[in-house]
C-alpha atoms as a PDB file:
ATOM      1  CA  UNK A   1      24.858-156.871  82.651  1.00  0.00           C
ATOM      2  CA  UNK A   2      24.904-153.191  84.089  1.00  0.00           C
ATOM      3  CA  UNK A   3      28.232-152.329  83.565  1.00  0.00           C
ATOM      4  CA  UNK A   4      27.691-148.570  84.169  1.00  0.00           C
ATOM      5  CA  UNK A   5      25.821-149.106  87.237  1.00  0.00           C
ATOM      6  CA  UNK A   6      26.599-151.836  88.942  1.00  0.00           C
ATOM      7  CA  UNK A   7      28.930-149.584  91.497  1.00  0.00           C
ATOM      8  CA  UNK A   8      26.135-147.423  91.817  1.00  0.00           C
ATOM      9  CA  UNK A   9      23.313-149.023  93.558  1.00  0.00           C
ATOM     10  CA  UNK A  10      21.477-147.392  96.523  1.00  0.00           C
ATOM     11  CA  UNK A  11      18.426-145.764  97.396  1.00  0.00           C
ATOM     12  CA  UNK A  12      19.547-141.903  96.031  1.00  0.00           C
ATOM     13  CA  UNK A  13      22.961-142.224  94.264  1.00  0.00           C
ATOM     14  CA  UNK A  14      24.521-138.508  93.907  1.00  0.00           C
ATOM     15  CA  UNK A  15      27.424-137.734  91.399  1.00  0.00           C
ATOM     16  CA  UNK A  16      29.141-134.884  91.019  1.00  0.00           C
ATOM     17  CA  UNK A  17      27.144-132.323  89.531  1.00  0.00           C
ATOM     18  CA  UNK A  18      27.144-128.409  88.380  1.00  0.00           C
ATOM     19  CA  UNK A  19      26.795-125.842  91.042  1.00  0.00           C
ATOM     20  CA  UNK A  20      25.295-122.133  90.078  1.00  0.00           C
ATOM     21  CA  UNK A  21      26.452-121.348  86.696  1.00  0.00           C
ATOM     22  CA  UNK A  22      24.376-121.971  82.954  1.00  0.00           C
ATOM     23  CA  UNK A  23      25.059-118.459  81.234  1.00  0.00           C
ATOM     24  CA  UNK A  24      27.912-120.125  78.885  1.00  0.00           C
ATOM     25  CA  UNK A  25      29.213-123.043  78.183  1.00  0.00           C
ATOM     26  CA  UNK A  26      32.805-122.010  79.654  1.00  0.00           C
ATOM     27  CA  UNK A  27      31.552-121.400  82.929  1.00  0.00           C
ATOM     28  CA  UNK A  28      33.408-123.224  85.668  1.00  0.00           C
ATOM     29  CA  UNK A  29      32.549-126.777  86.711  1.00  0.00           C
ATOM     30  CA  UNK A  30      32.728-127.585  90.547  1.00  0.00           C
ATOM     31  CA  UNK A  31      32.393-130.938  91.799  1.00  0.00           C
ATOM     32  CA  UNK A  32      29.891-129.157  94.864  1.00  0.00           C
ATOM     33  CA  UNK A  33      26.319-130.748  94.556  1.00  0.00           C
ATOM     34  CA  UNK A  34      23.790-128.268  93.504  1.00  0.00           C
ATOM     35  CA  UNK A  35      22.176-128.282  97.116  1.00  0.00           C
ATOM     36  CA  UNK A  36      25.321-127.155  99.001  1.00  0.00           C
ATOM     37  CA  UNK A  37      26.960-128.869 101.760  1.00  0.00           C
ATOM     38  CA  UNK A  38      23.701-130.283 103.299  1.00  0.00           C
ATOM     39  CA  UNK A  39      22.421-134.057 102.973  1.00  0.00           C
ATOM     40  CA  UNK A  40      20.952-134.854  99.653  1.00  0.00           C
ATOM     41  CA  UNK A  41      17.816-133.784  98.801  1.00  0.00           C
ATOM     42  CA  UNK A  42      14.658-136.227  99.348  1.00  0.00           C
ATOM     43  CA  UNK A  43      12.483-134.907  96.394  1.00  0.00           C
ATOM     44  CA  UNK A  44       9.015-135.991  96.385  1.00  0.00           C
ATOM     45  CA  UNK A  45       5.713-135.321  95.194  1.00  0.00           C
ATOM     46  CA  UNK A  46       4.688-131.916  93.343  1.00  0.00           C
ATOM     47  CA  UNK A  47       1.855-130.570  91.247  1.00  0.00           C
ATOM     48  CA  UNK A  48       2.688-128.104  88.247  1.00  0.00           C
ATOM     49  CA  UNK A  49       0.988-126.949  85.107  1.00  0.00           C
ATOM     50  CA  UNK A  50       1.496-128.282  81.554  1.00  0.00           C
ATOM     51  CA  UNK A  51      -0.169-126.768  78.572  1.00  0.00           C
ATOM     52  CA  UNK A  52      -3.009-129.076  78.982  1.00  0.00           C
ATOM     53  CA  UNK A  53      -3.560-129.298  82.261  1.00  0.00           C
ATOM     54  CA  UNK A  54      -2.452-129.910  85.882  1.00  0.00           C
ATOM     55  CA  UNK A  55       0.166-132.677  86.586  1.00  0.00           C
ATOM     56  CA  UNK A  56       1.637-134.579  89.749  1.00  0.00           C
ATOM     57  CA  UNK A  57       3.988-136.757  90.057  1.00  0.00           C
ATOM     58  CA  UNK A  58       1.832-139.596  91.763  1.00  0.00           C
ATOM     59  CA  UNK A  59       0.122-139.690  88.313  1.00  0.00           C
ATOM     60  CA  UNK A  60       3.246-141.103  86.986  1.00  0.00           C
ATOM     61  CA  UNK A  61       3.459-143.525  88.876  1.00  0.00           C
ATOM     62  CA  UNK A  62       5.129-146.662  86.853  1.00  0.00           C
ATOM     63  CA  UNK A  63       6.986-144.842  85.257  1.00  0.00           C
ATOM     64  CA  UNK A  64      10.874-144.003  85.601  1.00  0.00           C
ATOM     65  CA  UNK A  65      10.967-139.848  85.199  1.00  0.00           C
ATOM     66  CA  UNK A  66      13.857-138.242  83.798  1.00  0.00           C
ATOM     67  CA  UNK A  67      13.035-134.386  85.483  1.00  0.00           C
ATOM     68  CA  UNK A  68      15.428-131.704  84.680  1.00  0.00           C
ATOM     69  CA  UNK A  69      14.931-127.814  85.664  1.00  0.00           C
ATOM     70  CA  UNK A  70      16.017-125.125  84.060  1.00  0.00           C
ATOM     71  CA  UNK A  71      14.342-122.022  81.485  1.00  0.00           C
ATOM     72  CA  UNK A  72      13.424-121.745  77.866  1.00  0.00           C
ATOM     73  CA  UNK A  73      15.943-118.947  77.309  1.00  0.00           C
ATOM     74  CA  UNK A  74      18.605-120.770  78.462  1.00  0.00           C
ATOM     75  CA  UNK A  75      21.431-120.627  75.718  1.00  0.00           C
ATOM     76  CA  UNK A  76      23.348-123.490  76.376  1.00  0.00           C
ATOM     77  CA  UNK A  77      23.458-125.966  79.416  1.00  0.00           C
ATOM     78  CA  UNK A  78      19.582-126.582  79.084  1.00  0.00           C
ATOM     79  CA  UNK A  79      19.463-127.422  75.394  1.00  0.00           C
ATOM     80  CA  UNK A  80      22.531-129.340  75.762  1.00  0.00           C
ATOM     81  CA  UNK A  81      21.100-131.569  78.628  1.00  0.00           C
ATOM     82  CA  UNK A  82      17.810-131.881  76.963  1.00  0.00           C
ATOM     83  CA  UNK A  83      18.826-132.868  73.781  1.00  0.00           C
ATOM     84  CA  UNK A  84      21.073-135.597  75.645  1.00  0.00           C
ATOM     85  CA  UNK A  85      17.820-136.957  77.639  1.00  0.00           C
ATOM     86  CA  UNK A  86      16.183-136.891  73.923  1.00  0.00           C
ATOM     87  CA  UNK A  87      18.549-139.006  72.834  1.00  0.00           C
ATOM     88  CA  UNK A  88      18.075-141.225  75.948  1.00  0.00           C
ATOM     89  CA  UNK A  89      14.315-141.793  75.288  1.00  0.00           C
ATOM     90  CA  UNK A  90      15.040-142.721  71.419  1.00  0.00           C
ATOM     91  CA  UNK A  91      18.450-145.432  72.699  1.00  0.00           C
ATOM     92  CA  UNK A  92      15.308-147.406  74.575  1.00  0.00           C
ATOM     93  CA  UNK A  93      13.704-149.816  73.328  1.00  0.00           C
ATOM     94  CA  UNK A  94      10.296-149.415  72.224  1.00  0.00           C
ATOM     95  CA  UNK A  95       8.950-151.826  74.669  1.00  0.00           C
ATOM     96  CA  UNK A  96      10.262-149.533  77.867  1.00  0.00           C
ATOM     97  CA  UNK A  97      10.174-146.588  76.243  1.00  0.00           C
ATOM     98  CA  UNK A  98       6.221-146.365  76.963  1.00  0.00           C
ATOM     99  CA  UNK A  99       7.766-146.314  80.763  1.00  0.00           C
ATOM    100  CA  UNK A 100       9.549-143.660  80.697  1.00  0.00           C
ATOM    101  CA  UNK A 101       8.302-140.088  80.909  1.00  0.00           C
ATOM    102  CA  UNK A 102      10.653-136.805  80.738  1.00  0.00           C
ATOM    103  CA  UNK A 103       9.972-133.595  82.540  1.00  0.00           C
ATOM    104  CA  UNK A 104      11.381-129.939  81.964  1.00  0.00           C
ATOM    105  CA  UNK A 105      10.442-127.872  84.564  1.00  0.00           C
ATOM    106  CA  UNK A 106      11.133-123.939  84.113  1.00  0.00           C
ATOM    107  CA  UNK A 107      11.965-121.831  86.913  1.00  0.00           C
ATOM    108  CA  UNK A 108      10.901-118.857  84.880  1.00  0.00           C
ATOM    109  CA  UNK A 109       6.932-118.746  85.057  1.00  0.00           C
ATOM    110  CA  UNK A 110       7.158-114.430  83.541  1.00  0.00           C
ATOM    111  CA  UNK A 111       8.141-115.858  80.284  1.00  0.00           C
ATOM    112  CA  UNK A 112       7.767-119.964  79.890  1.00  0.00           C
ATOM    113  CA  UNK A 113       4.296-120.349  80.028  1.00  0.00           C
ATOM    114  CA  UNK A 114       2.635-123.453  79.941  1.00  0.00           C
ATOM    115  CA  UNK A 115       2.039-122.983  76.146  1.00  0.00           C
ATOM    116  CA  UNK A 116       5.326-121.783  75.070  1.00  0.00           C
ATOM    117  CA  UNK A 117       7.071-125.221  77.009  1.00  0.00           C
ATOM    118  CA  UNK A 118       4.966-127.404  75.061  1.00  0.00           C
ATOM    119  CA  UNK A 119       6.014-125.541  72.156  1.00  0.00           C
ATOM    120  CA  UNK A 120       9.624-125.565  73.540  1.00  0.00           C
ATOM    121  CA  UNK A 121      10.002-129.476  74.916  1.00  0.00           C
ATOM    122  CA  UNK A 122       8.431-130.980  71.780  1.00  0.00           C
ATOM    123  CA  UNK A 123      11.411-129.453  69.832  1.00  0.00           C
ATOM    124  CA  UNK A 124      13.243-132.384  71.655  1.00  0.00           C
ATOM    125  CA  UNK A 125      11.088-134.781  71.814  1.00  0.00           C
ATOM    126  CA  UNK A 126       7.635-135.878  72.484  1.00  0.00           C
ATOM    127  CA  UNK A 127       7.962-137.150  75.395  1.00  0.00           C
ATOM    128  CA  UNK A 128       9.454-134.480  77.429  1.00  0.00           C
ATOM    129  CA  UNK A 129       6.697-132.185  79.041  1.00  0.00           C
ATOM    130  CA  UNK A 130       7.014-128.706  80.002  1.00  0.00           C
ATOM    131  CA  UNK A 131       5.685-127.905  83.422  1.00  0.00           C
ATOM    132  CA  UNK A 132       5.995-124.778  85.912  1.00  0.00           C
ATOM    133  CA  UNK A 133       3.821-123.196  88.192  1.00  0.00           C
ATOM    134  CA  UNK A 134       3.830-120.028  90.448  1.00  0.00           C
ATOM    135  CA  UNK A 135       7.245-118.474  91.684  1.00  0.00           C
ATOM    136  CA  UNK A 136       5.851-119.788  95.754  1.00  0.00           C
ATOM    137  CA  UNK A 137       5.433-123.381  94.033  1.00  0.00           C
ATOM    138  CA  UNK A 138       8.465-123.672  92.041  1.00  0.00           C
ATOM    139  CA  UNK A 139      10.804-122.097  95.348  1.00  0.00           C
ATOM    140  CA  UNK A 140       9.267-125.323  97.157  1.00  0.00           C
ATOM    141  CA  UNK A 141       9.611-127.768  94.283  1.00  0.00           C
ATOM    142  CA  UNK A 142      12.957-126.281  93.779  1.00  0.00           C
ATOM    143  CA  UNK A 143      13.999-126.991  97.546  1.00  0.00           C
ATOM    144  CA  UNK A 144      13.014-130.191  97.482  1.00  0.00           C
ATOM    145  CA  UNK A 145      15.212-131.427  95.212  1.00  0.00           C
ATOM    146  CA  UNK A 146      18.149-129.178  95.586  1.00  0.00           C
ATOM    147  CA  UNK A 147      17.842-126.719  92.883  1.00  0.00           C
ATOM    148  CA  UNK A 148      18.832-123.365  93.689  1.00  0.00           C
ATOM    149  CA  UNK A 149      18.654-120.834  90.948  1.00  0.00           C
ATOM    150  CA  UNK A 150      18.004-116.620  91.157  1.00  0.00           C
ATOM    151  CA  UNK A 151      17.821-114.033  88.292  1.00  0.00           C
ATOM    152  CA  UNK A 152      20.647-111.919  87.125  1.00  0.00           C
ATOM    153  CA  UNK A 153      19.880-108.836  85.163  1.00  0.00           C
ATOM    154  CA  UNK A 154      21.276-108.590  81.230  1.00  0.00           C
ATOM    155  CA  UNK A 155      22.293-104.903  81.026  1.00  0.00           C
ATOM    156  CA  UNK A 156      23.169-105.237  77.370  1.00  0.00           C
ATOM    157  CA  UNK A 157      20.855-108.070  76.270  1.00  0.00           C
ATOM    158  CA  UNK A 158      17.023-107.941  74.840  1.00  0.00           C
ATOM    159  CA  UNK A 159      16.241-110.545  77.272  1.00  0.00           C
ATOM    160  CA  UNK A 160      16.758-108.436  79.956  1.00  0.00           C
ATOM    161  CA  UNK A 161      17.819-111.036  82.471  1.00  0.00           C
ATOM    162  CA  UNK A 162      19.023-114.523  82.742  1.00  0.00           C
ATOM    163  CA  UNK A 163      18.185-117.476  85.394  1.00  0.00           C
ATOM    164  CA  UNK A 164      20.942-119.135  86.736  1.00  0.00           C
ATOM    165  CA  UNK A 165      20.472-122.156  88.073  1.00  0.00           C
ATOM    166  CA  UNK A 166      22.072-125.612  89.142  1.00  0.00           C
ATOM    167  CA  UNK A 167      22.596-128.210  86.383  1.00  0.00           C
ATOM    168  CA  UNK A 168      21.260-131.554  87.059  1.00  0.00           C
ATOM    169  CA  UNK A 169      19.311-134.720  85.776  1.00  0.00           C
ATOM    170  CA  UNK A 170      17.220-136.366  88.798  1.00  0.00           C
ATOM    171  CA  UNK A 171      15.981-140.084  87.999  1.00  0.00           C
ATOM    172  CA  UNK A 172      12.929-141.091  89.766  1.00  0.00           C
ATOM    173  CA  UNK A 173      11.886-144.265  89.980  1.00  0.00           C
ATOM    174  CA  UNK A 174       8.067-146.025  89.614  1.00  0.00           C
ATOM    175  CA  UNK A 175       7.141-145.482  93.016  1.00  0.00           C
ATOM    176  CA  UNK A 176       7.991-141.928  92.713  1.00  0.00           C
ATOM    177  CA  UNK A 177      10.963-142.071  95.121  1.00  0.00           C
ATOM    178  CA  UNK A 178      14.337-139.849  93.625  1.00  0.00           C
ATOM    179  CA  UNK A 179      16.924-142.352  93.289  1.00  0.00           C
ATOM    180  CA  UNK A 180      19.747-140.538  90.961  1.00  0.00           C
ATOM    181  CA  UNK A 181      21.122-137.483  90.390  1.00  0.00           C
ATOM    182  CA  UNK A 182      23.115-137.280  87.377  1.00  0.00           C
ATOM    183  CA  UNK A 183      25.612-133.769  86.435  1.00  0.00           C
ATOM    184  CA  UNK A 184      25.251-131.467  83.827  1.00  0.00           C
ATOM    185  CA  UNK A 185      26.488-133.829  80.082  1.00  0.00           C
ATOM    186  CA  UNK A 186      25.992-137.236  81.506  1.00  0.00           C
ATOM    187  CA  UNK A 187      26.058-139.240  78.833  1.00  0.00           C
ATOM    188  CA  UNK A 188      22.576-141.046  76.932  1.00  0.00           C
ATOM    189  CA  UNK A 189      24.468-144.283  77.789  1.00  0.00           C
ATOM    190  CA  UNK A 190      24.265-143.712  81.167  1.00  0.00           C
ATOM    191  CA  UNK A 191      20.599-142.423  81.337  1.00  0.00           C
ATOM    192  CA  UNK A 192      19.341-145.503  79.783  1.00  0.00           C
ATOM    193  CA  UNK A 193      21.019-148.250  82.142  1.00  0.00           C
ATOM    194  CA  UNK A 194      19.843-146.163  84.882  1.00  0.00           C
ATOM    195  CA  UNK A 195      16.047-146.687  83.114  1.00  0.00           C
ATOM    196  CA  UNK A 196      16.771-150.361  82.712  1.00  0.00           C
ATOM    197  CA  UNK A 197      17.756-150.969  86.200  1.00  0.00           C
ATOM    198  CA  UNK A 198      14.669-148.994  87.578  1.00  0.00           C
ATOM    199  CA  UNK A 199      12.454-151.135  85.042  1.00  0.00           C
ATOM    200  CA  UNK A 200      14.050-154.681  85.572  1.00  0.00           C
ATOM    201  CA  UNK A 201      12.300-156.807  87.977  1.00  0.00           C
ATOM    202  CA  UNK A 202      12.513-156.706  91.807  1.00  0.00           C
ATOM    203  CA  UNK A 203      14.782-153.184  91.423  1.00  0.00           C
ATOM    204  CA  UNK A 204      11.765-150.956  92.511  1.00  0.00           C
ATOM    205  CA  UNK A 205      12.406-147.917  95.071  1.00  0.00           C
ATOM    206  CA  UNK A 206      12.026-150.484  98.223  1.00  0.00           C
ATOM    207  CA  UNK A 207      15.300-152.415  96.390  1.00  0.00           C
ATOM    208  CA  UNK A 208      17.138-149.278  98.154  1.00  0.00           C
ATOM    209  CA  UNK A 209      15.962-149.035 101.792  1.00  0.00           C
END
């Protein structure tokens, strides 16, 4: 049974998501994707730096990745989402759960170093890993998958400035092709059929072509 996603199935399915706005949690919703009015974007392949080391996504290969983007200082929307992919990973069952592999990537290399987003996924959960790269890297990674994002200066805060960014979960599947993109509070339920679909037999990324 796939009761959640059985109206769903395609080679990228996109749902409404978040556009510009994480500094509170009362910021306005819009039902505009995060990429703006063009197609949807085709994601791919990327290299970016985790505490221990350089990491593509062709490494993963075999495994369904649950990538979100966003910053360490974030106050709300990121901990909110990541805490909701967290709960994802631990609704699996152990035998899939092997399968699965999340990724937090920060578009704010001056502060999130490698380091501190180790430090800052494993709060969630083990199997989240921080990555980011270079501001040249991350603009193309970024653009890729729709993200848009840009820094807006704090006047009255000690952290000086803020990255706002789109809101989104993007599902890729074990051939490393993006096939969901889920809005900002989409529910662990949801998460995990779209794992067990990717992981049942026969529903690889050629399932969608």
């Amino acid at each position: 049974m796939r009761p959640v996603l059985s109206p769903w199935i395609g080679r990228l399915v996109v749902l409404f998501a978040l556009g510009l706005s994480v500094l509170s949690a009362t910021a306005a919703e819009t039902t505009k994707p995060p990429w703006g009015d063009g197609p949807p974007p085709p994601g791919g392949d990327f290299v970016l730096q985790s505490a221990k080391g350089p990491v593509a996504l062709h490494d993963l290969r075999g495994k369904v990745v649950l990538m979100y983007f966003g910053y360490a200082s974030c106050p709300d929307v990121c901990p909110m989402d990541l805490r909701i992919v967290a709960e994802a990973l631990e609704g699996l069952p152990e035998s899939l759960r092997p399968q699965v592999q999340g990724i937090f990537v920060s578009l704010d290399p001056a502060r999130d170093t490698p380091q501190k987003l180790a430090e800052y996924t494993a709060f969630f959960h083990p199997q989240i890993l921080g990555l980011t790269a270079d501001e040249k890297t991350l603009r193309e990674v970024a653009s890729r998958y729709g993200v848009q994002y840009y820094t807006v200066t704090l006047k009255d805060s000690a952290l000086g400035y803020a990255v706002n960014h789109s809101a989104a979960l993007y599902v890729i599947d074990p051939e490393g092709t993006l096939r969901f993109i889920f809005p900002h509070k989409t529910p662990a339920k949801t998460l995990i059929e779209a794992v067990r679909y990717l992981l049942s037999p026969g529903q690889g990324a050629d399932q969608g072509k």
